[in-house]
N, C-alpha and C. Protein backbone atom coordinates (compact mmCIF):
# COMPACT_ATOMS: atom_id res chain seq x y z
N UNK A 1 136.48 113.56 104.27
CA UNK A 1 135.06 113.38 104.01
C UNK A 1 134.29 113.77 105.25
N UNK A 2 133.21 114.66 104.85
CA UNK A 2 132.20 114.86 105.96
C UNK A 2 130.93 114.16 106.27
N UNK A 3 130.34 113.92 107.36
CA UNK A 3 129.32 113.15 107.48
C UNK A 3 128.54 113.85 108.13
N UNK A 4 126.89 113.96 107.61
CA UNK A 4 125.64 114.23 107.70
C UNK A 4 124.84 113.48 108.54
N UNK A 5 123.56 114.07 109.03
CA UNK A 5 122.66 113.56 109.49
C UNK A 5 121.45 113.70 108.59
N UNK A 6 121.00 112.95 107.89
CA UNK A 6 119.66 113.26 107.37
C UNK A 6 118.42 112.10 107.66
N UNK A 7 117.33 112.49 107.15
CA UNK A 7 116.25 111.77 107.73
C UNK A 7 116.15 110.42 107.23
N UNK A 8 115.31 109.19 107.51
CA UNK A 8 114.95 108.33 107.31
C UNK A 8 114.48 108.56 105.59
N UNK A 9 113.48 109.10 105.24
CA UNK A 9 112.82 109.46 104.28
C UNK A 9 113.67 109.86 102.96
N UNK A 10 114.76 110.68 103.29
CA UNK A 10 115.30 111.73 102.47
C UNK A 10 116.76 110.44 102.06
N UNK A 11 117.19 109.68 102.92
CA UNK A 11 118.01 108.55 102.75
C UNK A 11 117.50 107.18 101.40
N UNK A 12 116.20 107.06 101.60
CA UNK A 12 115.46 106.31 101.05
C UNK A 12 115.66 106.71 99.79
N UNK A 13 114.88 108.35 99.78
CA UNK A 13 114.71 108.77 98.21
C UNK A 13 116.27 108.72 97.30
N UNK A 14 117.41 109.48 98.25
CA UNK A 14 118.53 109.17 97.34
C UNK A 14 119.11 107.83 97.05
N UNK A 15 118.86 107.21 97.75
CA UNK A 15 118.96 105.42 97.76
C UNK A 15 118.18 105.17 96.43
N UNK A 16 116.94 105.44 96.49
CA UNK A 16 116.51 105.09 95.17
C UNK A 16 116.57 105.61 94.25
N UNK A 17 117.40 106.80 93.77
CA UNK A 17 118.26 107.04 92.70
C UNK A 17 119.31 106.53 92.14
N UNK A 18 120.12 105.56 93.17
CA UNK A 18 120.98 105.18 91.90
C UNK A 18 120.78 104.22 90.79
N UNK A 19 122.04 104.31 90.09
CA UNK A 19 122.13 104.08 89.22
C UNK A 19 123.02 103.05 88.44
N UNK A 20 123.89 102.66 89.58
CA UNK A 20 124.68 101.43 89.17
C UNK A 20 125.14 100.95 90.55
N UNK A 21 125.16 99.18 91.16
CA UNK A 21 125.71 98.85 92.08
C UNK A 21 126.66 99.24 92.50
N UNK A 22 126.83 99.72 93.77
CA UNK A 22 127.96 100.21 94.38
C UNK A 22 128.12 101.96 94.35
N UNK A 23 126.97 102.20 93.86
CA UNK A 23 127.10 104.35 93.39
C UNK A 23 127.11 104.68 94.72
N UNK A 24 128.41 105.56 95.67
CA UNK A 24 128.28 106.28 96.61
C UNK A 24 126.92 107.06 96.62
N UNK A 25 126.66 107.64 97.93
CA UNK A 25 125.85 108.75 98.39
C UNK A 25 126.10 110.17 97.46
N UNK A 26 127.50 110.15 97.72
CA UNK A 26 128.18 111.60 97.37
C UNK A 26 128.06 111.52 95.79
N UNK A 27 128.22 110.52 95.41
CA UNK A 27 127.99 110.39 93.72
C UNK A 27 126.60 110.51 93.31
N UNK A 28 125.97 110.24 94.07
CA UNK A 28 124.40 110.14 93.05
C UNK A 28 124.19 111.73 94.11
N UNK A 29 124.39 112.08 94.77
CA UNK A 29 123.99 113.50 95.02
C UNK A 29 124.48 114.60 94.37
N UNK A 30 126.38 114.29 93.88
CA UNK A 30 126.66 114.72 92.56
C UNK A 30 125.93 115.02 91.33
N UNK A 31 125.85 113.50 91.24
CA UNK A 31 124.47 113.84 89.83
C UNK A 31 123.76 114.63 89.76
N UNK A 32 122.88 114.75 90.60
CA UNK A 32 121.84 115.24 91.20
C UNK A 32 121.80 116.72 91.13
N UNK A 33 122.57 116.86 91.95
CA UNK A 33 122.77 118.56 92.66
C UNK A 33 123.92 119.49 91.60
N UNK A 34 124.99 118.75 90.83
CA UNK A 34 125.62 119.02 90.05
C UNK A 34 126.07 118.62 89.05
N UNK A 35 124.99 118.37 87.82
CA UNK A 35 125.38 117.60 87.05
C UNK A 35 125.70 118.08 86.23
N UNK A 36 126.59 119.18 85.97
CA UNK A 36 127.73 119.34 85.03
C UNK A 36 128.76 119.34 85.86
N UNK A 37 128.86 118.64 86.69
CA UNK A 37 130.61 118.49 87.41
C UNK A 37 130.44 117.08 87.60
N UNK A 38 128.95 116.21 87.04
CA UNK A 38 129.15 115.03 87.53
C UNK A 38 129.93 113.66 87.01
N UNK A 39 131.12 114.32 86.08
CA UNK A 39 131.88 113.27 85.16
C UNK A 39 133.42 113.86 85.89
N UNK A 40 133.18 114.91 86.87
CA UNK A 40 134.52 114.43 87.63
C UNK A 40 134.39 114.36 89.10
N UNK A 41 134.40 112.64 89.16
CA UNK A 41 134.04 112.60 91.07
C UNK A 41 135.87 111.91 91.14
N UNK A 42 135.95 113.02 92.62
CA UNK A 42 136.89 112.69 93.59
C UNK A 42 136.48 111.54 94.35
N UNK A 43 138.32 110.72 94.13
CA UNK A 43 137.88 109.69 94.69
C UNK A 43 137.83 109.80 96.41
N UNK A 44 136.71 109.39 96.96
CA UNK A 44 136.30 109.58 98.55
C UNK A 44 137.17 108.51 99.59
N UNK A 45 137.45 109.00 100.27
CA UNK A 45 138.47 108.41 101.24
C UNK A 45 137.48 107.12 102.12
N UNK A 46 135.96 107.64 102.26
CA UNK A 46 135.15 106.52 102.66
C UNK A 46 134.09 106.20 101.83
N UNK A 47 133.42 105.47 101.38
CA UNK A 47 132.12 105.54 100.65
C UNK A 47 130.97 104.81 101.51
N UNK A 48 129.72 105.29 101.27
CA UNK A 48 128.55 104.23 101.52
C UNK A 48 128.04 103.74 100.28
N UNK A 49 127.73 102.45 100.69
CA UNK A 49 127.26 101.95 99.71
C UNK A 49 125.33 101.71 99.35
N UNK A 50 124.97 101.95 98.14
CA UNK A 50 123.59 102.18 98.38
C UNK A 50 123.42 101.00 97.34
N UNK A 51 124.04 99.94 97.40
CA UNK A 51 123.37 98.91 96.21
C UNK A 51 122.30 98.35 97.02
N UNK A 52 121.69 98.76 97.74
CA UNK A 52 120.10 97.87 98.38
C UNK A 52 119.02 98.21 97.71
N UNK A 53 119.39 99.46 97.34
CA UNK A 53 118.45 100.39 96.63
C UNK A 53 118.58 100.60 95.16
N UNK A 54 119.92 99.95 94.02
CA UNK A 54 119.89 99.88 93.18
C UNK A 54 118.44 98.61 92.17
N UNK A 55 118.14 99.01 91.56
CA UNK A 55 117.10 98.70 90.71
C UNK A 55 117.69 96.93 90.17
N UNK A 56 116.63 95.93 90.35
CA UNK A 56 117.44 94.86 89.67
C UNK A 56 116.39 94.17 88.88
N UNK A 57 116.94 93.01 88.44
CA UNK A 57 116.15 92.38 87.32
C UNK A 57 115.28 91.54 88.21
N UNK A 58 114.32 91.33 87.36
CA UNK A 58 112.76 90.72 88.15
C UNK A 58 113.03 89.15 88.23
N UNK A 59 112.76 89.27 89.95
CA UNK A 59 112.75 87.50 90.58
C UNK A 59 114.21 87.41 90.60
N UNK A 60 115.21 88.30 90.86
CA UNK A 60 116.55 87.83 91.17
C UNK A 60 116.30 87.72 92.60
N UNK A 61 117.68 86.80 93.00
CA UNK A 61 117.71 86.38 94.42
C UNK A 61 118.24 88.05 95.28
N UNK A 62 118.04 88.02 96.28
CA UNK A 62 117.72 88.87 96.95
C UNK A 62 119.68 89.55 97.63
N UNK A 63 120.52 88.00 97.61
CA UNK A 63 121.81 88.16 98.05
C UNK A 63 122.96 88.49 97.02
N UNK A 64 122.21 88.83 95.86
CA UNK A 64 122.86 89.50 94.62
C UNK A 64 122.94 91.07 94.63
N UNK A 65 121.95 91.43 95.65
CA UNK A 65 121.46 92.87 95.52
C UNK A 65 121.71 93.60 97.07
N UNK A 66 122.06 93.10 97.88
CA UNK A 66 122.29 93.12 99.08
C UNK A 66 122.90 92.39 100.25
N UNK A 67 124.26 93.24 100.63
CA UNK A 67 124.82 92.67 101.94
C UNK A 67 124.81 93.24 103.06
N UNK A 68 125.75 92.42 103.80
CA UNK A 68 125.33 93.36 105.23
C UNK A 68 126.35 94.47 105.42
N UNK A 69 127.50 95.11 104.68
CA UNK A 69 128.11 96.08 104.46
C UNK A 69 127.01 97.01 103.81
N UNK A 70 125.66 96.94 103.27
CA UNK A 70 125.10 97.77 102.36
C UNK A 70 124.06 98.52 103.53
N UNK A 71 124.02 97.08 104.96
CA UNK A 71 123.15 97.49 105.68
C UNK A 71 124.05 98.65 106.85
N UNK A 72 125.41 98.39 107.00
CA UNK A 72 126.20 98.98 107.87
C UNK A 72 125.72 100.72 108.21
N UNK A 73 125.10 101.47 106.73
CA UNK A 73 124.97 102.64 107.02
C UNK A 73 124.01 102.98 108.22
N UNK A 74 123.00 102.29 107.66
CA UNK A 74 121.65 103.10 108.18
C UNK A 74 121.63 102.27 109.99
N UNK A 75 121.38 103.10 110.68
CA UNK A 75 121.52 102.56 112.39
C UNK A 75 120.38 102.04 112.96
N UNK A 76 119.39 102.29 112.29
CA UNK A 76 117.99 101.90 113.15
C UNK A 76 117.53 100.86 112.50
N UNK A 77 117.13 99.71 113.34
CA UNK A 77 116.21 98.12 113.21
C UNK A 77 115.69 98.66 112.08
N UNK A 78 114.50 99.77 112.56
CA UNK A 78 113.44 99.81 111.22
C UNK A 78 113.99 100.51 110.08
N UNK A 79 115.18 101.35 109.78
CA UNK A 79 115.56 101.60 108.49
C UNK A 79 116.07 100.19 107.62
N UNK A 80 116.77 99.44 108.79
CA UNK A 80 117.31 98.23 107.98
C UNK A 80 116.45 97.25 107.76
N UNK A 81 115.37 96.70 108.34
CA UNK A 81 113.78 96.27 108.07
C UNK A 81 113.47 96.85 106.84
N UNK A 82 113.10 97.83 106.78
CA UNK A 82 112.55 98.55 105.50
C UNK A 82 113.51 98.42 104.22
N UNK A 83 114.82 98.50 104.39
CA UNK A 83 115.66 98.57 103.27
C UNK A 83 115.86 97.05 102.66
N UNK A 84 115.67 96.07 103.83
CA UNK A 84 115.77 94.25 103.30
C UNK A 84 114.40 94.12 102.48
N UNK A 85 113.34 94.94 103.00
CA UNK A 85 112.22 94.15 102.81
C UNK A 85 111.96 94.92 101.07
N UNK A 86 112.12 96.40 100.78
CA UNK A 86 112.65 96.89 99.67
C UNK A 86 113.43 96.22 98.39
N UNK A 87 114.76 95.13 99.08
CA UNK A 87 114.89 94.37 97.81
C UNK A 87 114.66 93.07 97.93
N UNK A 88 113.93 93.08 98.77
CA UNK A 88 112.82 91.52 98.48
C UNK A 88 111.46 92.10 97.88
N UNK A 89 111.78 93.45 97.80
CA UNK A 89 109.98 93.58 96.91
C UNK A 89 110.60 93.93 95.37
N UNK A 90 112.23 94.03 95.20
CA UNK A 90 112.75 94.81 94.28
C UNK A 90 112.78 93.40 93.17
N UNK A 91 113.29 92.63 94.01
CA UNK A 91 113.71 91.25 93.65
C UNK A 91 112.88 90.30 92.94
N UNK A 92 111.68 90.18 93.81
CA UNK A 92 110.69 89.54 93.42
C UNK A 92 109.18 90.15 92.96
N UNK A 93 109.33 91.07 92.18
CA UNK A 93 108.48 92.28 91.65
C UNK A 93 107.09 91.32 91.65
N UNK A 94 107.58 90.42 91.04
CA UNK A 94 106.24 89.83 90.64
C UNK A 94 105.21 89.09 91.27
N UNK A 95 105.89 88.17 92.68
CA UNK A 95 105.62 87.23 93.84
C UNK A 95 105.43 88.38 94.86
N UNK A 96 105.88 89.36 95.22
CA UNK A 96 105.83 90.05 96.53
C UNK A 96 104.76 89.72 96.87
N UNK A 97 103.79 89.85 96.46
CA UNK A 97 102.23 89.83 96.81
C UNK A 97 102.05 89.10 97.85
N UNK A 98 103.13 87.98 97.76
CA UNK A 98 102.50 86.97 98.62
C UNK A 98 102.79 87.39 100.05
N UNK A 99 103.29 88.07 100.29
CA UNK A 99 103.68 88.95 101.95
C UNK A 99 102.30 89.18 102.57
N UNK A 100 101.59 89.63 101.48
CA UNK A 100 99.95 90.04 102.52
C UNK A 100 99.46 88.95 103.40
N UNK A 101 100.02 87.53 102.74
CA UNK A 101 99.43 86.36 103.89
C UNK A 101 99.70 86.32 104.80
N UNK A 102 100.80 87.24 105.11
CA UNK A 102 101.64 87.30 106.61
C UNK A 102 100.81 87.74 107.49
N UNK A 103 99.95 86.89 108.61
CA UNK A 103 99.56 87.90 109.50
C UNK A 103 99.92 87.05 111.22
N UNK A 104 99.44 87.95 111.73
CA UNK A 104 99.90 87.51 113.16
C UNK A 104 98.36 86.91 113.90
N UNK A 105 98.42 86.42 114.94
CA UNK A 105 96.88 86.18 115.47
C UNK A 105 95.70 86.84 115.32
N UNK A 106 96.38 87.91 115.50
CA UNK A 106 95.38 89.24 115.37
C UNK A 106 95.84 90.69 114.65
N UNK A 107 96.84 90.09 114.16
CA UNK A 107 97.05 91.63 113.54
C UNK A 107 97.91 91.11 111.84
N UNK A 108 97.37 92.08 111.26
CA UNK A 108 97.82 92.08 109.97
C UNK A 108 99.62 92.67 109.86
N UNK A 109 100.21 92.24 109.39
CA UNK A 109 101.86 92.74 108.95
C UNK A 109 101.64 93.82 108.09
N UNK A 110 101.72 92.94 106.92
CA UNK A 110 101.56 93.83 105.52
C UNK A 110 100.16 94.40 104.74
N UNK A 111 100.45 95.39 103.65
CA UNK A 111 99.35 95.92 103.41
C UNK A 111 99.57 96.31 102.20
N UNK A 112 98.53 96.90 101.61
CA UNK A 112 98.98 97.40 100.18
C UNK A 112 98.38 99.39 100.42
N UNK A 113 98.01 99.51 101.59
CA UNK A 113 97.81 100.68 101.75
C UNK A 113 97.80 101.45 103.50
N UNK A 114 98.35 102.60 103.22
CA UNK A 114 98.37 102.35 104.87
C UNK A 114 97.09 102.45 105.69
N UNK A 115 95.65 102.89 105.10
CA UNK A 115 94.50 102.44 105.99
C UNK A 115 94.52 100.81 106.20
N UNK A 116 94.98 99.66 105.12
CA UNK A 116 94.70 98.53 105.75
C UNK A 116 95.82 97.91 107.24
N UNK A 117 96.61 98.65 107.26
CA UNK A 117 97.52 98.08 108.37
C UNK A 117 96.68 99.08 109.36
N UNK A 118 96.28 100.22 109.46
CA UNK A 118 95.79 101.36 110.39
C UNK A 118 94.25 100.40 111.10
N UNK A 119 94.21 100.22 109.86
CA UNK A 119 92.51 99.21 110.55
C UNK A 119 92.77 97.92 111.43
N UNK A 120 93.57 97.58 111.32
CA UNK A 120 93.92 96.27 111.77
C UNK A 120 94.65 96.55 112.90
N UNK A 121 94.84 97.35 113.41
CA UNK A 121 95.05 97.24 115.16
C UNK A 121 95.90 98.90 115.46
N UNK A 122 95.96 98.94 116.92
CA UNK A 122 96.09 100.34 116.99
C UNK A 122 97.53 100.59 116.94
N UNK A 123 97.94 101.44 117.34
CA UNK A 123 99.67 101.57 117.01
C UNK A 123 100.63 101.12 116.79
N UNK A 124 99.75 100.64 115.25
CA UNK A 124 100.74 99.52 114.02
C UNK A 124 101.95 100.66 113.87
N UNK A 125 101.83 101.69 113.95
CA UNK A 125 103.21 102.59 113.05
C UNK A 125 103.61 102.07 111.75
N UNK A 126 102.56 102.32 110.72
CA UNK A 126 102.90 101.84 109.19
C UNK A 126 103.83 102.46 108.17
N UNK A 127 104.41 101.80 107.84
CA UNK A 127 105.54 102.78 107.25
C UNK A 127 105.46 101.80 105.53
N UNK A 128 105.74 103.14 104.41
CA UNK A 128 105.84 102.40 103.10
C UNK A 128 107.04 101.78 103.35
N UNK A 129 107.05 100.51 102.27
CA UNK A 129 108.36 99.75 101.64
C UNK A 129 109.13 100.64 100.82
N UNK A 130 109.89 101.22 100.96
CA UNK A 130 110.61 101.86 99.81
C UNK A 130 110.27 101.11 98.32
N UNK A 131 110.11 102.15 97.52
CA UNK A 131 110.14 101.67 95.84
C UNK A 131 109.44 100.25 95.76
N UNK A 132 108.53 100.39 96.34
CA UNK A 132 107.19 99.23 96.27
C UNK A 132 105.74 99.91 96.22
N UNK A 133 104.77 99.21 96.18
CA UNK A 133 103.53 99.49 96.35
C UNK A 133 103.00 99.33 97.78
N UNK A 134 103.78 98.15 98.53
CA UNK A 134 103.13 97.81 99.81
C UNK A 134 103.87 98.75 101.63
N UNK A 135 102.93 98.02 102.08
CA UNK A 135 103.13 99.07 103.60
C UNK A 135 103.71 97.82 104.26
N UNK A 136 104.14 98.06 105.39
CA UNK A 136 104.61 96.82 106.53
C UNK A 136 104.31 98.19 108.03
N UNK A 137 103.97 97.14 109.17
CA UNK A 137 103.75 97.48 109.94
C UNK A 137 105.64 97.63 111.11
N UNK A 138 105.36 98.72 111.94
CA UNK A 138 107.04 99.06 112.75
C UNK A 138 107.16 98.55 113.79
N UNK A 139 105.67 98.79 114.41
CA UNK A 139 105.96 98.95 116.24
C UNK A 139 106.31 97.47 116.76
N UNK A 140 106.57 96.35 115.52
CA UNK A 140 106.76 95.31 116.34
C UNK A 140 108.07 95.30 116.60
N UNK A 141 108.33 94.24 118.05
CA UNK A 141 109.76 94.21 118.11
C UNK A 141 110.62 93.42 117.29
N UNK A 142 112.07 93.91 117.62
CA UNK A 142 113.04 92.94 116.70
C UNK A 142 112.51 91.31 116.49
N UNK A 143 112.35 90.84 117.01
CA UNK A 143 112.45 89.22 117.07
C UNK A 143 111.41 89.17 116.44
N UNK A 144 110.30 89.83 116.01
CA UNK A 144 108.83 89.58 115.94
C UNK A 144 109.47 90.25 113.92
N UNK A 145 110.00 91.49 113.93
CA UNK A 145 110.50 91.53 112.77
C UNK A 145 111.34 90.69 112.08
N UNK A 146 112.45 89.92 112.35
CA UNK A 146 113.15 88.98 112.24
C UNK A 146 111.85 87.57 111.55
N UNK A 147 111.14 87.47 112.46
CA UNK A 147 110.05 86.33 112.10
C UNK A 147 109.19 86.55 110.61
N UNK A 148 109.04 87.94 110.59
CA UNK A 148 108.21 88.61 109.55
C UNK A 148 109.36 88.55 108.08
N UNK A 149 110.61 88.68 108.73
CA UNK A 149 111.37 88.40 107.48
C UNK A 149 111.35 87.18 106.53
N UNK A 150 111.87 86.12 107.71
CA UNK A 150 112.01 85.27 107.83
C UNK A 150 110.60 84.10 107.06
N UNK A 151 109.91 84.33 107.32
CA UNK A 151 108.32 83.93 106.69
C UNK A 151 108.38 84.33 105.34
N UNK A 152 108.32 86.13 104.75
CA UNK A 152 108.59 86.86 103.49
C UNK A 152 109.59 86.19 102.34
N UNK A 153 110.51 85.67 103.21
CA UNK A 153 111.46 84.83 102.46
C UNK A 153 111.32 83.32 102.24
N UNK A 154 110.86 83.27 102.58
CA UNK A 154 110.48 81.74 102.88
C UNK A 154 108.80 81.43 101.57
N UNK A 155 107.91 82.81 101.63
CA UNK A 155 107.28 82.67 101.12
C UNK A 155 107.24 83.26 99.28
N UNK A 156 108.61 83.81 99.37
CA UNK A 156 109.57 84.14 97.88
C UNK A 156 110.22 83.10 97.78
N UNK A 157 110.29 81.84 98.43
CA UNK A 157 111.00 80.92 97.47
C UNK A 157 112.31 80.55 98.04
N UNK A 158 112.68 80.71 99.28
CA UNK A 158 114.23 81.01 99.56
C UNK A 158 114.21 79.54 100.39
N UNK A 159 115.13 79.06 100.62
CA UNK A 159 114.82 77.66 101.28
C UNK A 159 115.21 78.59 102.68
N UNK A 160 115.17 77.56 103.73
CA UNK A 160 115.34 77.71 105.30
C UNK A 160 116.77 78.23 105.77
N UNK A 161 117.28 77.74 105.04
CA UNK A 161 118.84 78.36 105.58
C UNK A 161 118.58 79.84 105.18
N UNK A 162 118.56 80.15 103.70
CA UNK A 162 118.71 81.42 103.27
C UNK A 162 117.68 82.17 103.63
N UNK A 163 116.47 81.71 104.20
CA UNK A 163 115.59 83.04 105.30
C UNK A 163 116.53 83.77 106.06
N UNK A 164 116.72 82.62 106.95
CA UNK A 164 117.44 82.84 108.43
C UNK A 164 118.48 83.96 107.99
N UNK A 165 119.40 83.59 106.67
CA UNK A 165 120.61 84.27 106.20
C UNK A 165 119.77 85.45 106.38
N UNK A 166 118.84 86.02 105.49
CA UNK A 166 117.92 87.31 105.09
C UNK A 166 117.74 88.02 106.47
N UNK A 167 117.32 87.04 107.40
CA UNK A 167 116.92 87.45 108.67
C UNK A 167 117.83 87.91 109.37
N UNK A 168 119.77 87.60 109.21
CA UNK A 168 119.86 87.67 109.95
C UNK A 168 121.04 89.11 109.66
N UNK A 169 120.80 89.89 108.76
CA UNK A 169 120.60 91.06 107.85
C UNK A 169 120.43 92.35 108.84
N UNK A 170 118.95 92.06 109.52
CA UNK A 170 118.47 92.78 110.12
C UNK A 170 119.17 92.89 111.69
């Protein structure tokens, strides 16, 4: 098996193609790129796993849809930030909303567009939630993201232990 470098962005989008928990990379790019060869996949000597990004039923718990083997691929704080916070918006389709209360002294977290995080202080670095409607802000540091989780979960319903669990993801 060979391994690639591709972007933040382009990871996301095939992430949010699959199609059943546990669908390799190489399988849903199969699909994808060859789908009349895509009913014979070789079995891969390594796989990644993209169930963070598989589609789930509304208001499921968040540790049904994501572990920390799912987070192992992606290397950067903020891909794995973005990918937790993705199936806590996947999870709780209907409550997410409540993330916008998240704010800091002076600065807003979340957003539902990226002028409202842009207005709210200067080099937020706003980045979309994958397969959501809302924005979250980057440039903060780990511990400060960790807190932002940690709150998000807390304000979906998760008791105190299982934040921390969510939090500690990232």
């Amino acid at each position: 098996m060979k391994t690639i470098e591709i972007d933040d962005d382009l990871y996301h989008y095939i992430a949010s193609q699959t199609q059943q928990i546990g669908e390799s990379a190489s399988e849903i790019l199969r699909r994808l790129l060859l789908p009349q060869q895509s009913t014979v996949i070789p079995a891969p000597s390594e796989t990644v796993s993209l169930a963070a990004s598989a589609p789930v039923a509304q208001d499921q718990k968040v540790f049904d849809i994501l572990s920390k083997q799912d987070l192992q691929a992606e290397l950067s704080v903020v891909g794995r930030f973005l990918i937790i916070l993705s199936a806590l918006a996947r999870a709780h389709k209907t409550q997410f909303a409540k993330v916008l209360d998240i704010k800091g002294r002076n600065r807003v977290y979340f957003g539902r567009k990226e002028a409202d995080l842009l207005e709210a202080g200067s080099s937020t670095n706003p980045k979309p939630i994958p397969n959501s409607e809302f924005w979250v802000i980057t440039n903060s540091n780990t511990t400060r993201k960790k807190m932002m989780l940690t709150e998000a979960a807390l304000k979906l319903g998760y008791s105190q232990e299982e934040a921390e669990l969510i939090r500690d993801f990232l």
